[in-house]
Each structure stands twice: as structure tokens, then as C-alpha cells.
Protein backbone atom coordinates (compact mmCIF):
# COMPACT_ATOMS: atom_id res chain seq x y z
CA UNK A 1 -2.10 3.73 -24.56
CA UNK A 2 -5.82 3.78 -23.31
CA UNK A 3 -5.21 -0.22 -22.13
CA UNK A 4 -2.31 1.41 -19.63
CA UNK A 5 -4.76 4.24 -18.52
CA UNK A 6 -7.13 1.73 -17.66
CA UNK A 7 -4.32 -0.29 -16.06
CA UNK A 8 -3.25 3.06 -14.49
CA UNK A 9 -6.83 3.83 -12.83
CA UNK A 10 -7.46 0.23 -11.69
CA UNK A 11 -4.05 0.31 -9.50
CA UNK A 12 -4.71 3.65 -7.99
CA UNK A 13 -8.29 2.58 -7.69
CA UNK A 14 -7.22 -0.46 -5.22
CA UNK A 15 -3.85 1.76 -3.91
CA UNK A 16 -6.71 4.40 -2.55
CA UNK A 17 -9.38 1.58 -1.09
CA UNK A 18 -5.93 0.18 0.68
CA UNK A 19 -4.85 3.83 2.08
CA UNK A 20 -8.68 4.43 3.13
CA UNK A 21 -8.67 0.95 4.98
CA UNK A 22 -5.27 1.52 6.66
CA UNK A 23 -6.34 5.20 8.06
CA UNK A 24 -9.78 3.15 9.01
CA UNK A 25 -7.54 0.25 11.34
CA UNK A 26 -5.18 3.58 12.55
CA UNK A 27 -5.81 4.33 16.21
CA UNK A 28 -5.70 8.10 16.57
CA UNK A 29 -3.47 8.89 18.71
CA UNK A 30 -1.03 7.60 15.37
CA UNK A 31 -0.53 10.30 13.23
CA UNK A 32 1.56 8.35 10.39
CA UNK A 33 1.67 4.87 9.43
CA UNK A 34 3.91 3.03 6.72
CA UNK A 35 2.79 -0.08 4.86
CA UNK A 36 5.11 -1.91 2.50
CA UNK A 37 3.95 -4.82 -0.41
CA UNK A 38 7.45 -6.35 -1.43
CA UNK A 39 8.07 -8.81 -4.11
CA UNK A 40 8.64 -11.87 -3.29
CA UNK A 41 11.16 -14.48 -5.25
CA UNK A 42 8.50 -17.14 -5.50
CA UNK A 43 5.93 -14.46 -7.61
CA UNK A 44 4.05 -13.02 -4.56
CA UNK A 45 4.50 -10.59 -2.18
CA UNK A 46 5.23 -9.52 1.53
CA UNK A 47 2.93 -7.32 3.30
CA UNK A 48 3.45 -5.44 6.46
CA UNK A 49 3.25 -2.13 8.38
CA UNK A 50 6.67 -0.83 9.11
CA UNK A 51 7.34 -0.03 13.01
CA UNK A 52 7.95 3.30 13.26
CA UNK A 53 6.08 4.03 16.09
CA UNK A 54 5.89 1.53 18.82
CA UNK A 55 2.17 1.19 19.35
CA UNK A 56 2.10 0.03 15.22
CA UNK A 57 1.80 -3.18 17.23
CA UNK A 58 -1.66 -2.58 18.10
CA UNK A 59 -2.85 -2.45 14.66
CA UNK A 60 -3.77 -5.61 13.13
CA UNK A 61 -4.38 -5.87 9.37
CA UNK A 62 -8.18 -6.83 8.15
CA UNK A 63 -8.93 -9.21 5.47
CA UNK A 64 -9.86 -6.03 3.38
CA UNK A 65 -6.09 -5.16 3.49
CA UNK A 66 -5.38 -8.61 2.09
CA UNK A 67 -8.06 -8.13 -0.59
CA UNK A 68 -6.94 -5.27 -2.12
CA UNK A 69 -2.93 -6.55 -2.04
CA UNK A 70 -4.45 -9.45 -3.53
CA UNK A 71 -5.91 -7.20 -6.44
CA UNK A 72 -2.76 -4.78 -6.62
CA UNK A 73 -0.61 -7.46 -6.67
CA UNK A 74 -1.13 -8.08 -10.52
CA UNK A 75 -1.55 -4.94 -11.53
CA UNK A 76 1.68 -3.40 -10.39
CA UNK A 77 3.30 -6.09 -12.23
CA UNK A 78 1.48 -5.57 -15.18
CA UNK A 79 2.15 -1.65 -14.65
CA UNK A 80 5.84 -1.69 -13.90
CA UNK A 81 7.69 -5.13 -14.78
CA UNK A 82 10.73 -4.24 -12.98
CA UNK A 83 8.65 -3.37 -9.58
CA UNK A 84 9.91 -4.95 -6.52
CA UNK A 85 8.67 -2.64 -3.46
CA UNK A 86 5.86 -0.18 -2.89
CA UNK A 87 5.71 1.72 0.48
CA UNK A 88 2.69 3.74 1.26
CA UNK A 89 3.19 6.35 3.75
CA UNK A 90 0.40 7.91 5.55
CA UNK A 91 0.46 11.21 7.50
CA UNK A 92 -2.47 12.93 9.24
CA UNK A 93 -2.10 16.45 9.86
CA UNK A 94 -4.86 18.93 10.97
CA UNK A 95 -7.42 16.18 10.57
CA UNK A 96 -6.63 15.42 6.83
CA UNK A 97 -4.56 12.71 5.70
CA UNK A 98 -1.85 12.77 3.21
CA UNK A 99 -0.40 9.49 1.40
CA UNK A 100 2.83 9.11 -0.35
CA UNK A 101 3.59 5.78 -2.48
CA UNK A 102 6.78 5.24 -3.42
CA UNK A 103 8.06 2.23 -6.08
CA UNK A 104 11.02 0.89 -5.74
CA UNK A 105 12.50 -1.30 -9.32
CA UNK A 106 14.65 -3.80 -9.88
CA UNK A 107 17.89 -2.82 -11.32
């Protein structure tokens, strides 16, 4: 039990360095911005912001986003076998912002 509580605090560890980076790239006149990691059939993954607001295309990822999917990678597999898809959702409301992960399994 304490090796998954380890496991547990290492992937929310990277999941909040991610968030943090993503608000950092954010312009401000954005006040929410998805990102998806998706599992891919050959063992890896997908990364991407979702466009839900047209100027998303202004935002280009840094090679700290692609660090820390590197890192989460693993340990979402090692976490939840069955995941397939993790989209972070990040709102900014009053100057604070709010982030929502949601995993998607395989069936």
C-alpha cells in the first residue's frame, strides 16, 4: 500500500509541475485551457491542447511540457493499467486557477 502512495504522490507531483507550466505558456486573455495525454497503440502517448478557444493556436508547448509527459507517462500506467486518456482542464477565475483531471480506462 505505501509503494502505491508513493506511486500516487509522484504522478500528482509531475500532473501539478505540468498544470503550473501550462498556466505559465497561457496568454491571459485565455481563461481555460484543455490538455489531453492519450495512449497510444504502439506504448506511448499523444499530447495536445484541445481547441476550444481559437487563439489555443498561439500557444506552443515547451520542452518542460514534454518532460513531465515523459515522466507521467509511466507512472499512470503503473497507477491505472487500464488508463487510456487523461484530460487536464484548466480554468482561471478571479485570478486563481482551478484544474480538473479526468482518466478515461479502457473497457
Amino acid at each position: 500500500m505505501e509503494e502505491r502512495s508513493e506511486l500516487e504522490s509522484q504522478l500528482w507531483g509531475v500532473t501539478n509541475e505540468l498544470a503550473s507550466e501550462l498556466i505559465e505558456l497561457t496568454p491571459e486573455f485565455m481563461h481555460e485551457i484543455q490538455f489531453e495525454i492519450v495512449s497510444t497503440d504502439d506504448g506511448g502517448a499523444d499530447i495536445g491542447l484541445m481547441e476550444i478557444h481559437p487563439e489555443v493556436k498561439y500557444v506552443s508547448l515547451s520542452p518542460r511540457v514534454y518532460d513531465c509527459c515523459s515522466r507521467y507517462l509511466p507512472l499512470v500506467k503503473r497507477y491505472a493499467p487500464s488508463w487510456r486518456r487523461s484530460l487536464i482542464t484548466l480554468r482561471e477565475a478571479g485570478g486563481d486557477w482551478k484544474a480538473i483531471v479526468d482518466f478515461e480506462h479502457r473497457k
